[in-house]
N, C-alpha and C. Protein backbone atom coordinates (compact mmCIF):
# COMPACT_ATOMS: atom_id res chain seq x y z
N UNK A 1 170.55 82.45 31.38
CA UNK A 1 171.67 81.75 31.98
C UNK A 1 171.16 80.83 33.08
N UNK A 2 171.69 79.84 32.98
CA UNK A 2 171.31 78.83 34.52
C UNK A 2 172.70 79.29 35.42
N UNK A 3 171.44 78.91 37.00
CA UNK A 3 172.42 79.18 38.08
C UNK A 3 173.55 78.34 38.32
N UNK A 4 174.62 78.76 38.71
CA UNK A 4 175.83 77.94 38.74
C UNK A 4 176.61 78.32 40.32
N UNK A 5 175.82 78.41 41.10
CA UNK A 5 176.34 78.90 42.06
C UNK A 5 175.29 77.90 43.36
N UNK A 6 176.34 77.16 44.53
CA UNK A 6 175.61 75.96 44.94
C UNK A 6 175.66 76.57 46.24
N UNK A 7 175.30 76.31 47.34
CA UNK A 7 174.39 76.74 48.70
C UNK A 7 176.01 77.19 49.54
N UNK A 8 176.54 76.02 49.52
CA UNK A 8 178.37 76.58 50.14
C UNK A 8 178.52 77.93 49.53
N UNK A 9 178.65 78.02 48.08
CA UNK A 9 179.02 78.95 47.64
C UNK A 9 178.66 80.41 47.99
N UNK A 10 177.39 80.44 48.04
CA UNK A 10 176.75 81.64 48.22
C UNK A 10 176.16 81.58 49.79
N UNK A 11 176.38 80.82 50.51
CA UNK A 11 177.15 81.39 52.32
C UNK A 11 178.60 81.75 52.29
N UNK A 12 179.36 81.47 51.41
CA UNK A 12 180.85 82.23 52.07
C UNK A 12 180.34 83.53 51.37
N UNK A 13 180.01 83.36 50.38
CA UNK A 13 179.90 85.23 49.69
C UNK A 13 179.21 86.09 50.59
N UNK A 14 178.22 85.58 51.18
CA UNK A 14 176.99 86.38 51.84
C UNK A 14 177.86 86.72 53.42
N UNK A 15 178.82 85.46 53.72
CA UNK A 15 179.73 85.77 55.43
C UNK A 15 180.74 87.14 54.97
N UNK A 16 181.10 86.85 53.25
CA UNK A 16 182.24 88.16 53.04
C UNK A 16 181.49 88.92 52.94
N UNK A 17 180.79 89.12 52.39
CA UNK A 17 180.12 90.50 52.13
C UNK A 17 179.46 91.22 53.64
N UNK A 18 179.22 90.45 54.91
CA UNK A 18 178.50 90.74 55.88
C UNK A 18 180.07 91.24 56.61
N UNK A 19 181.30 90.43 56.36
CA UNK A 19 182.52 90.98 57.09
C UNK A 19 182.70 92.33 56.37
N UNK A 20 182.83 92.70 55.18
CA UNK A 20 183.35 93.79 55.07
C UNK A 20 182.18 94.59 55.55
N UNK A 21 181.16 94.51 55.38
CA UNK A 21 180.23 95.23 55.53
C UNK A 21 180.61 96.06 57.07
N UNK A 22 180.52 95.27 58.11
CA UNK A 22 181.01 95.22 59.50
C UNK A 22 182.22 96.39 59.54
N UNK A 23 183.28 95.98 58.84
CA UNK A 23 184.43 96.51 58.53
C UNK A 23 184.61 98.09 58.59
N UNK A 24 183.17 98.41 57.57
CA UNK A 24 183.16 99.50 57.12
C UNK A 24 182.33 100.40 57.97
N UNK A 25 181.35 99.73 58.51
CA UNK A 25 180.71 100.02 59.87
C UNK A 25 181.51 100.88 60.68
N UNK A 26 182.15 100.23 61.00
CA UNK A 26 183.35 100.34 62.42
C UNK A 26 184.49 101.19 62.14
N UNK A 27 184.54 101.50 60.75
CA UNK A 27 185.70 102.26 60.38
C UNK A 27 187.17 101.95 60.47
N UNK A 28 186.95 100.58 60.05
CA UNK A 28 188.11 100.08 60.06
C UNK A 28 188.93 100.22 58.47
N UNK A 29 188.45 100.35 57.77
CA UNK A 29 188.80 100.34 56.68
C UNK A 29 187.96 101.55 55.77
N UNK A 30 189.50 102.58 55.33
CA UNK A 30 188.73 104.07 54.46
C UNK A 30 189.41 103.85 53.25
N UNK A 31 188.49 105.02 52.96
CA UNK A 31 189.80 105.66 51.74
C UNK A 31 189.06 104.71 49.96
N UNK A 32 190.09 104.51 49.52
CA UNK A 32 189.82 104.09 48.10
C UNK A 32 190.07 102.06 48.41
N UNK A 33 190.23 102.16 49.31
CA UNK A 33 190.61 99.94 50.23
C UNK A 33 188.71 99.78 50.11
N UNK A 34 188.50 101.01 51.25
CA UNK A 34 186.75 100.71 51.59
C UNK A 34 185.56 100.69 50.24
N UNK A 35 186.23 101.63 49.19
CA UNK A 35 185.01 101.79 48.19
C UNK A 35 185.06 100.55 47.25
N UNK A 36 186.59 100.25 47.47
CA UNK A 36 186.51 99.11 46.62
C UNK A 36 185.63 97.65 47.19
N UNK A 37 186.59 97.71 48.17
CA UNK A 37 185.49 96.62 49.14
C UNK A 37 184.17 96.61 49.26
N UNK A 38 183.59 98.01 49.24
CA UNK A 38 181.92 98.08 49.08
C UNK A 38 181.79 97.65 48.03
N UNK A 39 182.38 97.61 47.18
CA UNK A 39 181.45 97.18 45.46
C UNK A 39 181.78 95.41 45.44
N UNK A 40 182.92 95.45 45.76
CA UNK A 40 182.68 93.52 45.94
C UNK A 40 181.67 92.90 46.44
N UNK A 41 181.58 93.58 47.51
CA UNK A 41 180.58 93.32 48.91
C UNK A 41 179.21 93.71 48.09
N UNK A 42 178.90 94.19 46.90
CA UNK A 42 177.60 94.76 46.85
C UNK A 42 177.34 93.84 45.81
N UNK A 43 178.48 93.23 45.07
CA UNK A 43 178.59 91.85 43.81
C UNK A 43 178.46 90.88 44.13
N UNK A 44 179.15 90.63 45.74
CA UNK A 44 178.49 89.36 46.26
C UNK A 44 177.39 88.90 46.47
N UNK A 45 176.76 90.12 47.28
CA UNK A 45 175.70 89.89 47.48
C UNK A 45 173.89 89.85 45.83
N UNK A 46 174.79 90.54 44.93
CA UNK A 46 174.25 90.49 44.02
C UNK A 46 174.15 89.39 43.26
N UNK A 47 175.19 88.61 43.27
CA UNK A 47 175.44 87.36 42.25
C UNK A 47 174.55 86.37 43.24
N UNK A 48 174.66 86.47 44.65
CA UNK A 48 174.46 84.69 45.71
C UNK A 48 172.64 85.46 45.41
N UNK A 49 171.84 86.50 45.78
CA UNK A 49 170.78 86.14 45.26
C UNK A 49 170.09 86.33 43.55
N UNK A 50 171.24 86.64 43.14
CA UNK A 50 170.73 85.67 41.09
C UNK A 50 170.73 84.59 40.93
N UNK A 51 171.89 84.16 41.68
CA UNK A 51 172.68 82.70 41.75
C UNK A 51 174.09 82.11 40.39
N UNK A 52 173.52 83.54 39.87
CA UNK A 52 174.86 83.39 38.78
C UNK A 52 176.11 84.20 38.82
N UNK A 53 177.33 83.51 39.11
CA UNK A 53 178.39 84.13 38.99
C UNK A 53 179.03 84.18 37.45
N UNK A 54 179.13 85.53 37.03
CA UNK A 54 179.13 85.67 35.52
C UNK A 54 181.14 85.30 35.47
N UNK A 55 181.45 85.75 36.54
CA UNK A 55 182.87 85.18 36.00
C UNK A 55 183.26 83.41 36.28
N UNK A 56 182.36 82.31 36.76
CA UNK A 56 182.19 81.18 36.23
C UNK A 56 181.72 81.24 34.88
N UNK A 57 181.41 81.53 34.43
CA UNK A 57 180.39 81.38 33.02
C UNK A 57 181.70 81.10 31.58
N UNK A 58 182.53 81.84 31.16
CA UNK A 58 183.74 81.49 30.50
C UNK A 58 184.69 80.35 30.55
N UNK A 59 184.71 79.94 32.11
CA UNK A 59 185.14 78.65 32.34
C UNK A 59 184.19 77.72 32.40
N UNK A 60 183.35 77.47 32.83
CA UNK A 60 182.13 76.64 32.70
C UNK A 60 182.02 75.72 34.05
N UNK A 61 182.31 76.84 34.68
CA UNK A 61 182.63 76.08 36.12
C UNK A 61 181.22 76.24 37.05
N UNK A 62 180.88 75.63 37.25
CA UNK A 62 179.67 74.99 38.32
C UNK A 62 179.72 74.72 39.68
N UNK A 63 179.45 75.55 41.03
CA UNK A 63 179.44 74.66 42.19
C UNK A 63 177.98 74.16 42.69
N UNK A 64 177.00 74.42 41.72
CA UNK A 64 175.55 73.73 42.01
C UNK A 64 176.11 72.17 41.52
N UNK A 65 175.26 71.75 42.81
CA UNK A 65 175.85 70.44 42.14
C UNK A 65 174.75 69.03 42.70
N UNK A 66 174.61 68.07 42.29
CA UNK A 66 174.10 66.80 42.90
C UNK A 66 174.57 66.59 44.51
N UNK A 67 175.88 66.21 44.74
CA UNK A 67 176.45 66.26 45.68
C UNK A 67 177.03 67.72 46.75
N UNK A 68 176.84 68.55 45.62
CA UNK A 68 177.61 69.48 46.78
C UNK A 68 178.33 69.83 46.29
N UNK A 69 179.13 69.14 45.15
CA UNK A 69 180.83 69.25 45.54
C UNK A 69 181.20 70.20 44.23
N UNK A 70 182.33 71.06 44.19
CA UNK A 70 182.52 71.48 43.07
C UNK A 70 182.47 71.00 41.57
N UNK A 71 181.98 71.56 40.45
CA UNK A 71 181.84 70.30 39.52
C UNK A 71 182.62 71.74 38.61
N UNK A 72 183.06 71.00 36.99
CA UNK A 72 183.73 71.97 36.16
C UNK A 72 182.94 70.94 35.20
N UNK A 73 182.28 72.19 34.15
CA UNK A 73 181.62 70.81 32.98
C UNK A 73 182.60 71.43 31.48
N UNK A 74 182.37 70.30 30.78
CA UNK A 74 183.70 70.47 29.91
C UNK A 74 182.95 70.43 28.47
């Protein structure tokens, strides 16, 4: 698979995944809210260093891009 995931993209994933992370730290968030949130938080961070987000892949949606900017290839 080529990467489809562009430098914006995978700093907001890596800021969410570092907030919940924090979150869970601090005990702000338990129960079955927190485990779920850990596994997002553990996908984010899994997909931004593969660089592939497998649920772009069906749509064919791209934010690596020339410019930056979101691209959708058709």
């Amino acid at each position: 698979m080529r990467p489809n995931m562009g430098g914006i993209d995978k700093t907001l994933r890596l800021i969410g995944a570092a907030v919940i992370a924090v979150l869970l730290i601090i005990g702000a968030i338990k129960g079955t809210v927190a485990i779920i949130l850990a596994i997002i938080a553990a996908i984010f961070v899994i997909t931004t260093f593969v660089g592939i987000c497998p649920a772009y892949v069906p749509f064919k949606i791209s934010t690596k891009g020339k410019s930056g900017a979101t691209r959708v290839d058709v």
